[in-house]
N, C-alpha and C. Protein backbone atom coordinates (compact mmCIF):
# COMPACT_ATOMS: atom_id res chain seq x y z
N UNK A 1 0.84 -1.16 0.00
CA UNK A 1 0.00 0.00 0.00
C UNK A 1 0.89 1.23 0.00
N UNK A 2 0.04 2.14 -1.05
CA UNK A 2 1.60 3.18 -1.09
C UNK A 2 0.91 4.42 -0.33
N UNK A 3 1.90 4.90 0.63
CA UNK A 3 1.24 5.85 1.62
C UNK A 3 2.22 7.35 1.12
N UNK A 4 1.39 8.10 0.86
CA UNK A 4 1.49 10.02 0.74
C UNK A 4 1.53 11.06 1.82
N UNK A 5 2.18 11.09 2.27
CA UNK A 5 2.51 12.11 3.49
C UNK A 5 2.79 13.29 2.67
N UNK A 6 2.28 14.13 2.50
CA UNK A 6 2.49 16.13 2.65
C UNK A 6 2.66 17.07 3.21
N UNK A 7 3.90 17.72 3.63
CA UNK A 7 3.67 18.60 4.61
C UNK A 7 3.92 20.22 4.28
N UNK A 8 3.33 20.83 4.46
CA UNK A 8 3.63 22.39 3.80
C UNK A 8 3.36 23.56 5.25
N UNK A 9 3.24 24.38 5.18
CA UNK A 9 3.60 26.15 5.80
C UNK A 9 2.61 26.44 6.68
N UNK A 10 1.96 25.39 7.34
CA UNK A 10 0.66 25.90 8.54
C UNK A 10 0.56 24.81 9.34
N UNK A 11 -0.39 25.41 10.69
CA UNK A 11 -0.20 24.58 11.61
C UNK A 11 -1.60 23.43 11.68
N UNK A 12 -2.33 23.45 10.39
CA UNK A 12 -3.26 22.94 10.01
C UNK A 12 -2.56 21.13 9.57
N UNK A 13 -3.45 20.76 10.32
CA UNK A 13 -3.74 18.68 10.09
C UNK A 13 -4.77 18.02 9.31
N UNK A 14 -4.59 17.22 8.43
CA UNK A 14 -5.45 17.32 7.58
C UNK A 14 -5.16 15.33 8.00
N UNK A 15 -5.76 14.55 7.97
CA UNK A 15 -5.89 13.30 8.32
C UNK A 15 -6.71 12.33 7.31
N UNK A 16 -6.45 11.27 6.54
CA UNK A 16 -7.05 10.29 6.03
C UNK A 16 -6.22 9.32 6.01
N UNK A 17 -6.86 7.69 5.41
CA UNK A 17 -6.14 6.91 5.72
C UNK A 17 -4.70 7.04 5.35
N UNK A 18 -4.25 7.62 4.03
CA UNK A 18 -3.26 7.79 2.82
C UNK A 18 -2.58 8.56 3.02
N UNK A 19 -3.17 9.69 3.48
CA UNK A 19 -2.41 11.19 3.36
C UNK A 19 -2.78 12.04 4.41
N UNK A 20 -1.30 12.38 5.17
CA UNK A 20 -1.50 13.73 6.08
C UNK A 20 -0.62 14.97 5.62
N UNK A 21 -1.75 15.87 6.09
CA UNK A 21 -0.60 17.51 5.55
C UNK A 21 -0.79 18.14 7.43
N UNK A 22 0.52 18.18 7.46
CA UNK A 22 1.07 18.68 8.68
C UNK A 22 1.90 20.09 8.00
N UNK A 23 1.66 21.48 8.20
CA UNK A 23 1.94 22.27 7.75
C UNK A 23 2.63 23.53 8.20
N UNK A 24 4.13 22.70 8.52
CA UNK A 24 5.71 23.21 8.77
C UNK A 24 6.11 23.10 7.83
N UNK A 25 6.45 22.09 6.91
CA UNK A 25 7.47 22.05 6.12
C UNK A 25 6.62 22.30 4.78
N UNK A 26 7.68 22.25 3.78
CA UNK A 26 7.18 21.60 2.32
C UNK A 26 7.95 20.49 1.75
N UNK A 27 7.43 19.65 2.25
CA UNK A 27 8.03 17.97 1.78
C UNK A 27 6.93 17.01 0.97
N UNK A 28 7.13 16.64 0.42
CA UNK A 28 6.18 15.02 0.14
C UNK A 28 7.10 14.06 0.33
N UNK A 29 6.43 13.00 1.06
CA UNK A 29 6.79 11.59 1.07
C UNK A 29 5.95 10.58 0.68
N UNK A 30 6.40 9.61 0.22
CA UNK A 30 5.88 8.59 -0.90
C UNK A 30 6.29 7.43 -0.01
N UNK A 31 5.50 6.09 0.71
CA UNK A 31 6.30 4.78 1.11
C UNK A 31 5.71 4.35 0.57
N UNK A 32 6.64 3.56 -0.02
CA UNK A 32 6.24 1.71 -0.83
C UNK A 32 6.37 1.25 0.38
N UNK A 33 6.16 -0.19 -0.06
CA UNK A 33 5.93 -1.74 0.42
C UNK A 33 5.99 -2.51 0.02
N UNK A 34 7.19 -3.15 0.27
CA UNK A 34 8.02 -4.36 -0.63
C UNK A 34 8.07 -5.67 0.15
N UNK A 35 7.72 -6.87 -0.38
CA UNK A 35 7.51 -8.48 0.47
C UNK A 35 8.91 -8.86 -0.67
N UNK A 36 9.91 -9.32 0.13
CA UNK A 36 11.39 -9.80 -0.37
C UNK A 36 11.01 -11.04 0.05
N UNK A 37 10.92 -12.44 -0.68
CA UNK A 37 11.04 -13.57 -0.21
C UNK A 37 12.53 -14.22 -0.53
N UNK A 38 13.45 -14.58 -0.09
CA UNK A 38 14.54 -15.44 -0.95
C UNK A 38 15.08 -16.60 -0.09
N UNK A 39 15.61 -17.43 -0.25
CA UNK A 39 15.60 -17.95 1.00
C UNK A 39 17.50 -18.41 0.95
N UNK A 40 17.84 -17.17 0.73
CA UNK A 40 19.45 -16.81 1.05
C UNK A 40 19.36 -15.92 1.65
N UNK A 41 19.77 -15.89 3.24
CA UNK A 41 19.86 -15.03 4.19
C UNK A 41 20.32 -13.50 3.60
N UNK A 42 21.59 -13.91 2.84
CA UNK A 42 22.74 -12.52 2.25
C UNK A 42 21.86 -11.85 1.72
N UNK A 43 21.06 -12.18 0.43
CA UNK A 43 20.49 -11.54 -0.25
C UNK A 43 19.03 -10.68 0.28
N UNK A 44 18.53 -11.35 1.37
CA UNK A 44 17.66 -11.02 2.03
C UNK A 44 17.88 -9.68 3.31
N UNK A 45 19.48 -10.00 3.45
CA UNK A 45 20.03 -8.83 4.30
C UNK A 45 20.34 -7.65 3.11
N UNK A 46 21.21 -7.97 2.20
CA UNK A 46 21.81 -6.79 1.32
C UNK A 46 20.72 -5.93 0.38
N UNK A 47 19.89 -6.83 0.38
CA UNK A 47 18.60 -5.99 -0.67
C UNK A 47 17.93 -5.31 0.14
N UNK A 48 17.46 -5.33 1.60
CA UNK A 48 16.54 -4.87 2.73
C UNK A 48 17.62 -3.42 2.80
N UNK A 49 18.55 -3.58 3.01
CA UNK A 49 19.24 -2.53 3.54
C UNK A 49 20.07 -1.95 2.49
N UNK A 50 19.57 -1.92 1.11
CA UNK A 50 20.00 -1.33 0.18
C UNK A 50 18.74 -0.30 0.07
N UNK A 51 17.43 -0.99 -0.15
CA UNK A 51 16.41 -0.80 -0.76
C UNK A 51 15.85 0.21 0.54
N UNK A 52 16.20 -0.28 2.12
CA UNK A 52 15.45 0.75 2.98
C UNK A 52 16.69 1.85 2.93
N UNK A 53 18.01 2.34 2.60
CA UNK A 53 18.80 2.98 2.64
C UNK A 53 17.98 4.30 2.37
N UNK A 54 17.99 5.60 3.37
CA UNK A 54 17.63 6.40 3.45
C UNK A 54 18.43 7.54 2.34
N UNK A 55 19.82 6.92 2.41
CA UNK A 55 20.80 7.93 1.81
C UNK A 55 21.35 7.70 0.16
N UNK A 56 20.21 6.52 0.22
CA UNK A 56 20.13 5.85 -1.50
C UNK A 56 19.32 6.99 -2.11
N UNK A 57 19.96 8.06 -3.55
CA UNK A 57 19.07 8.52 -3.67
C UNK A 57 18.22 7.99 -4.71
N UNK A 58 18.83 7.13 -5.21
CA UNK A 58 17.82 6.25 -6.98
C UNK A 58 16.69 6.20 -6.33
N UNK A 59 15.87 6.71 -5.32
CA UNK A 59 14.54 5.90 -4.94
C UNK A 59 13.91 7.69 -5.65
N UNK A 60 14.45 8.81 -5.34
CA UNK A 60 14.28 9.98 -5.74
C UNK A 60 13.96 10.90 -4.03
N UNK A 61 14.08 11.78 -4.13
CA UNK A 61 13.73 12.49 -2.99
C UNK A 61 12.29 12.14 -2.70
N UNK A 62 12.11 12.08 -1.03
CA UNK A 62 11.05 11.78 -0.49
C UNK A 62 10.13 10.46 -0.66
N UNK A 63 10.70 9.52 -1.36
CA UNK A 63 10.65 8.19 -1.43
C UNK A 63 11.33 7.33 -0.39
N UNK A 64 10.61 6.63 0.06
CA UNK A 64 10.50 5.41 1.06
C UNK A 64 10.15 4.28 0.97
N UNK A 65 11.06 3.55 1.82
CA UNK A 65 10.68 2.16 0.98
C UNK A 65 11.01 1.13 2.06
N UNK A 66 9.47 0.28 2.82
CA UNK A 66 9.85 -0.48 4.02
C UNK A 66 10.04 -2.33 3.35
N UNK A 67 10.79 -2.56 3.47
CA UNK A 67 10.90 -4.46 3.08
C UNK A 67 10.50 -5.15 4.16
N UNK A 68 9.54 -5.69 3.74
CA UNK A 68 9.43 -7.51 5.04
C UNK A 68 10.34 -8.43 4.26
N UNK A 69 10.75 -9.28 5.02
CA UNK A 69 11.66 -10.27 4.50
C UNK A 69 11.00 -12.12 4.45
N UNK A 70 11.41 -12.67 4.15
CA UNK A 70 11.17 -14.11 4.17
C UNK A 70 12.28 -15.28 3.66
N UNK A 71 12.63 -15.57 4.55
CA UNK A 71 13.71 -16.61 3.52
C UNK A 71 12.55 -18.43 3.57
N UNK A 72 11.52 -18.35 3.79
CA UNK A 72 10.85 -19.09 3.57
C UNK A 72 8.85 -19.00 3.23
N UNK A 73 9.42 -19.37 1.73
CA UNK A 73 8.19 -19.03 0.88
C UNK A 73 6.96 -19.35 1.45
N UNK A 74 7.02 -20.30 2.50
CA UNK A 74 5.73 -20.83 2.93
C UNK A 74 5.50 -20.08 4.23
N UNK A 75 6.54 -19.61 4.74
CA UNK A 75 6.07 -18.53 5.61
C UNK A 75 5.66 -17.42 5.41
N UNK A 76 6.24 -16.91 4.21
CA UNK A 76 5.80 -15.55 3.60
C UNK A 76 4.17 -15.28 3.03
N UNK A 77 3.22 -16.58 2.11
CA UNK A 77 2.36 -17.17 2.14
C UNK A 77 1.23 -17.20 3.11
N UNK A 78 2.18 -17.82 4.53
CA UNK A 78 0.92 -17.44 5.75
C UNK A 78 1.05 -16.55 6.14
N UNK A 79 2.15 -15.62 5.97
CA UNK A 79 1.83 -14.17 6.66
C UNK A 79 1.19 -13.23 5.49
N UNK A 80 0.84 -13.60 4.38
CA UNK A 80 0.91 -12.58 3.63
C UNK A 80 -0.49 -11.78 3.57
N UNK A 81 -1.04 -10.58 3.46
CA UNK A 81 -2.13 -10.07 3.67
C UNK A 81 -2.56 -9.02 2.81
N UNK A 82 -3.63 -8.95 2.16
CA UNK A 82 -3.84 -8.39 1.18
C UNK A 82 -4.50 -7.01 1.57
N UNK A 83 -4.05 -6.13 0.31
CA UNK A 83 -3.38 -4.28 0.60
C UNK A 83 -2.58 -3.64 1.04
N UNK A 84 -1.21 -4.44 1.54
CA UNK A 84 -0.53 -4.33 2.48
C UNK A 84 1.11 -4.02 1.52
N UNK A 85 1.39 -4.81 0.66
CA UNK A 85 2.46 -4.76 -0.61
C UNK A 85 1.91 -3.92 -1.98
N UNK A 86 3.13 -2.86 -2.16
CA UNK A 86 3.53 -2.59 -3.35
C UNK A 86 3.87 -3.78 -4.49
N UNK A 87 4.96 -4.17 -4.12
CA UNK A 87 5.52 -4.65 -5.04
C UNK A 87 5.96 -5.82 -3.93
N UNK A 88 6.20 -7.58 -5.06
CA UNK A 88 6.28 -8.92 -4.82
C UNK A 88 7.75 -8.71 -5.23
N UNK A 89 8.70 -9.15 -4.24
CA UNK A 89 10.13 -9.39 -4.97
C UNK A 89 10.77 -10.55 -4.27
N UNK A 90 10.75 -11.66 -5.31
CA UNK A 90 10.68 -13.09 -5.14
C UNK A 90 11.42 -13.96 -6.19
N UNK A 91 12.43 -14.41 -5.40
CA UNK A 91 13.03 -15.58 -5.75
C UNK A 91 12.50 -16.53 -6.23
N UNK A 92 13.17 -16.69 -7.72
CA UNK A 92 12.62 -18.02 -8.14
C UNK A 92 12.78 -19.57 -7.75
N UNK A 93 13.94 -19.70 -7.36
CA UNK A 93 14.45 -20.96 -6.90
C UNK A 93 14.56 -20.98 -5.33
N UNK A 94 13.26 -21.75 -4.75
CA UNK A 94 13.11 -21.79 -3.65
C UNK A 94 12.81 -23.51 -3.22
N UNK A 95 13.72 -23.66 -2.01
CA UNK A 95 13.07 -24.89 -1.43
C UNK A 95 11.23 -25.05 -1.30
N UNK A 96 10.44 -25.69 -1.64
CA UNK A 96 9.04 -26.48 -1.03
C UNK A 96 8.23 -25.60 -2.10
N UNK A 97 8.32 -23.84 -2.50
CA UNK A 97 7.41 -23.40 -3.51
C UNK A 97 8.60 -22.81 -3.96
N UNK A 98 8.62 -22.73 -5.77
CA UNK A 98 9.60 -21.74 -6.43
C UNK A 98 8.78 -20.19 -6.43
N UNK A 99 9.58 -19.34 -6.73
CA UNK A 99 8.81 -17.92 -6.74
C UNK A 99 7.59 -17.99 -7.55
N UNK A 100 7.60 -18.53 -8.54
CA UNK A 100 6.17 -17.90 -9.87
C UNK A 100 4.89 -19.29 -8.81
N UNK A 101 5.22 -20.43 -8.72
CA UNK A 101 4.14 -20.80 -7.65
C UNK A 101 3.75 -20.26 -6.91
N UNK A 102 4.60 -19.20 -5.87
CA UNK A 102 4.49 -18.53 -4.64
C UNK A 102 3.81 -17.11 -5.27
N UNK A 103 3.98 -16.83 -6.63
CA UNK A 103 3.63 -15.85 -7.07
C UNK A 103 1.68 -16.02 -7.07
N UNK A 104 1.55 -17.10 -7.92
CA UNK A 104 0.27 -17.15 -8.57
C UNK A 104 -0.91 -17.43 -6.76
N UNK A 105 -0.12 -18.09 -6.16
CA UNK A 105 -1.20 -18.07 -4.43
C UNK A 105 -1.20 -16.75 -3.76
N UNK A 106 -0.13 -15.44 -3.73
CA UNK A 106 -0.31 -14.09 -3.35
C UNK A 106 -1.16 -13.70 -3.98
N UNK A 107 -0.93 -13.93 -5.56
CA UNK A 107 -1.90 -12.89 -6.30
C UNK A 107 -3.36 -13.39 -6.33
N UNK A 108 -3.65 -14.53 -5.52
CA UNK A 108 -4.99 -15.23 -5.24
C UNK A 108 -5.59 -14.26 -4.23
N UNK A 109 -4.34 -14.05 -2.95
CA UNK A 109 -4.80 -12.94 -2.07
C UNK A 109 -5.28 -11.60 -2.20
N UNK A 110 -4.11 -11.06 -2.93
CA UNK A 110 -4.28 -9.73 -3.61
C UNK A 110 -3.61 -9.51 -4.90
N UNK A 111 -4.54 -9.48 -6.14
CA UNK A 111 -3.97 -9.05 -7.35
C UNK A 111 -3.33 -8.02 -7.56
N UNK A 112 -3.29 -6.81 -6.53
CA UNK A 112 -2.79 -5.78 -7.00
C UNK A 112 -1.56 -5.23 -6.86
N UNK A 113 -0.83 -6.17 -6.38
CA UNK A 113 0.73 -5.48 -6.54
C UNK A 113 1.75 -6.23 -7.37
N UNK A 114 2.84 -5.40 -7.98
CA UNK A 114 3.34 -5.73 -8.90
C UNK A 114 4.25 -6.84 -8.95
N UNK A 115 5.31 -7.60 -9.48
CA UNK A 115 5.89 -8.53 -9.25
C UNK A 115 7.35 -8.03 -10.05
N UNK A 116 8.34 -8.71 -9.44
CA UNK A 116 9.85 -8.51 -9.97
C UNK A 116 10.51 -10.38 -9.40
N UNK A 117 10.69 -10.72 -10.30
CA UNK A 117 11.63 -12.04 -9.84
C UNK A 117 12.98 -11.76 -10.00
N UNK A 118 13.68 -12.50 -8.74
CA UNK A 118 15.22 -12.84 -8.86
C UNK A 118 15.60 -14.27 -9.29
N UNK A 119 16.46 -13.98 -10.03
CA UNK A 119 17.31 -15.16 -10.21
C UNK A 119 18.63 -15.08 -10.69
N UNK A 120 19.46 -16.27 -10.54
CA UNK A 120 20.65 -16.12 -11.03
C UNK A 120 21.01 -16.81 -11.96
N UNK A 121 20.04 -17.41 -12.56
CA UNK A 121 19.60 -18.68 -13.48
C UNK A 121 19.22 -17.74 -15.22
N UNK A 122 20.18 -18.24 -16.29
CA UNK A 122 19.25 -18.03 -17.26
C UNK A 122 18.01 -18.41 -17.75
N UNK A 123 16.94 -17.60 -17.91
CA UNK A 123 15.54 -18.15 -18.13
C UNK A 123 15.26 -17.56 -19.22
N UNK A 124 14.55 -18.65 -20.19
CA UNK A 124 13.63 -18.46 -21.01
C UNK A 124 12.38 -17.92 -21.06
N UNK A 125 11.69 -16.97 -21.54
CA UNK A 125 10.40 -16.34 -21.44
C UNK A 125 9.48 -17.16 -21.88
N UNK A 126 9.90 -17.51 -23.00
CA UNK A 126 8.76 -18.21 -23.36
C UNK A 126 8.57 -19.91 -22.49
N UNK A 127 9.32 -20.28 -22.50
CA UNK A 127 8.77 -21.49 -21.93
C UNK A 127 8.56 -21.03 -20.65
N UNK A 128 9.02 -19.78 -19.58
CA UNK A 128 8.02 -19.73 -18.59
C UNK A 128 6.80 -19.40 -18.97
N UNK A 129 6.19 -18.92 -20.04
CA UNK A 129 4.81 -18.20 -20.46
C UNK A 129 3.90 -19.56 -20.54
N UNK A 130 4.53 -20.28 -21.09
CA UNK A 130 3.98 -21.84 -21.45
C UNK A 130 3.91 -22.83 -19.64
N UNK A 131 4.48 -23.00 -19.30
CA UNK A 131 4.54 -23.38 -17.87
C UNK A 131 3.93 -22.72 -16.30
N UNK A 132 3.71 -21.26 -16.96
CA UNK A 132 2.61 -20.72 -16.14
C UNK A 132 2.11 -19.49 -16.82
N UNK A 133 0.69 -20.27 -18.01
CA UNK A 133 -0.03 -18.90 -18.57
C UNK A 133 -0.79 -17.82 -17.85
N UNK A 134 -0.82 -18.05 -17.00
CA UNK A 134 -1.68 -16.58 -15.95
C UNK A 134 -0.91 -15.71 -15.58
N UNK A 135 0.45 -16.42 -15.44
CA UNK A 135 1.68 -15.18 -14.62
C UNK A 135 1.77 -14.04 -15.71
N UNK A 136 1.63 -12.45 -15.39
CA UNK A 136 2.27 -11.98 -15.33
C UNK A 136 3.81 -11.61 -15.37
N UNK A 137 4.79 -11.74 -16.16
CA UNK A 137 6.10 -11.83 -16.05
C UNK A 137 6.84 -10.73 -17.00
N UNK A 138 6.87 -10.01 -16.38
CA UNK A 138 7.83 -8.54 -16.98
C UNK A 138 8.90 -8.16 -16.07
N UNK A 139 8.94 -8.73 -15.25
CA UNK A 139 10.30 -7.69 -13.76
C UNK A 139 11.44 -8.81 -14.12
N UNK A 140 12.53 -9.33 -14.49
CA UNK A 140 13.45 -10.06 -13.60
C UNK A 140 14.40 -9.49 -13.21
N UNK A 141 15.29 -9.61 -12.21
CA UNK A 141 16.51 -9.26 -12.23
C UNK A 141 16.83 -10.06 -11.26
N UNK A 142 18.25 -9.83 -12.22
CA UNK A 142 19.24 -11.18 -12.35
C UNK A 142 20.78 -10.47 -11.49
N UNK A 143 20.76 -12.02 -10.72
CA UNK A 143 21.66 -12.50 -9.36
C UNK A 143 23.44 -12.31 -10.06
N UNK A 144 24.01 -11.39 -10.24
CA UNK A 144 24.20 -10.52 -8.58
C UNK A 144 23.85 -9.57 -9.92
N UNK A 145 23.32 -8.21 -8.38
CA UNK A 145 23.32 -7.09 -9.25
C UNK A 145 23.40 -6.23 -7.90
N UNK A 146 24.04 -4.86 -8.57
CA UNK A 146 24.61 -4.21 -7.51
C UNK A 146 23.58 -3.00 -6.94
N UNK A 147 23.53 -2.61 -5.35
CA UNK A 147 22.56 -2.29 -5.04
C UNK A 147 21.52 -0.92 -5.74
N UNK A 148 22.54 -0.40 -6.62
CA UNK A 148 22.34 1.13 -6.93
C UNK A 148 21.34 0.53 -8.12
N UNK A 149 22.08 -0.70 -9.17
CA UNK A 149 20.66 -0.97 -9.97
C UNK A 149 19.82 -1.79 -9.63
N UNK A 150 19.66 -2.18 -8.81
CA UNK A 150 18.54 -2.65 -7.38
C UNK A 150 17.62 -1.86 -7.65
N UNK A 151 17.94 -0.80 -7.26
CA UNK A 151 17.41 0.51 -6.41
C UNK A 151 16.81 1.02 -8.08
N UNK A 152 17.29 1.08 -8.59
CA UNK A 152 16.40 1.68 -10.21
C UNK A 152 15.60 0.77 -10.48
N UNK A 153 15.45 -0.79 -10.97
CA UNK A 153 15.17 -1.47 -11.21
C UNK A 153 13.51 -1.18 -10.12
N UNK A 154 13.66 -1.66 -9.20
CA UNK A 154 12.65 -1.21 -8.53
C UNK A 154 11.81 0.37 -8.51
N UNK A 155 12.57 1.38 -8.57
CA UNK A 155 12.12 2.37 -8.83
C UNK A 155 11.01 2.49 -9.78
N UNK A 156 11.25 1.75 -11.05
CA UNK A 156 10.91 1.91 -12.03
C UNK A 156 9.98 1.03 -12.37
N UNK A 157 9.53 -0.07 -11.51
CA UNK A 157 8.76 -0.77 -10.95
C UNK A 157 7.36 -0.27 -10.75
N UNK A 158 8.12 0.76 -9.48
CA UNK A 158 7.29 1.33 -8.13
C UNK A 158 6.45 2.42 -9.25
N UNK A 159 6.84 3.04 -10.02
CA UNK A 159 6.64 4.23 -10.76
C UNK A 159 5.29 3.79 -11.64
């Protein structure tokens, strides 16, 4: 769920679920909400703390960006709750569900957020299109990639 904070030049509060204008400053802030499943600890640490990096600016000024983590798909699954994610960023090669399985039961929950797969694996499009025709599949990015095009890659996602 992507939340809009505004704040501008009065001491006026303006309150809804989405958006508050608190009116000291002139700022906007923008938070995403990103569900990272992978079930490699590293990658699950280095992407969280690339992607929440305050001092990253590829996200653009006043962009925010909170990650839940999961290094296990079937936990991510029972916790997962619909309106709650921007964007699905999920490993394909997972012990018990691979990502695009783990993909197609979220988007049972909630269709509306976007998807980006990792892998480090060359993949074919088309025979994933053929092996799962409902998916959605436009995001990948591919294992290793360094945090700054992380950080675009998603941007451009989020956008």
């Amino acid at each position: 769920m992507t939340i809009t904070t505004t704040t501008s030049n009065n001491s006026k509060k303006k309150n809804n679920s989405s958006q508050h204008e608190d009116k000291n400053q002139n700022k906007q802030t923008t938070a995403y909400r990103i569900l990272l499943v992978d079930d490699d600890p590293d990658i699950l640490l280095t992407f969280k703390a690339g992607l929440e990096d305050d001092k990253n600016t590829a996200h653009g000024e006043g962009v925010r960006v909170k990650v839940d983590t999961f290094a296990d798909p079937k936990e991510a699954l029972t916790a997962f709750k619909a309106g709650v994610y921007d964007l699905l960023l999920l490993d394909i090669r997972m012990p018990n569900i691979n990502g695009f399985e783990l993909c197609e039961e979220l988007k049972k929950i909630d269709g509306t957020p976007k998807v980006c797969f990792i892998t480090a694996y060359e993949l074919y499009y088309e025979a994933l299109k053929k092996d799962f025709p409902g998916l959605d599949i436009g995001c990948f990015i591919k294992k290793p990639i360094s945090i700054q095009e992380l950080v675009i890659k998603i941007r451009k996602e989020l956008s």
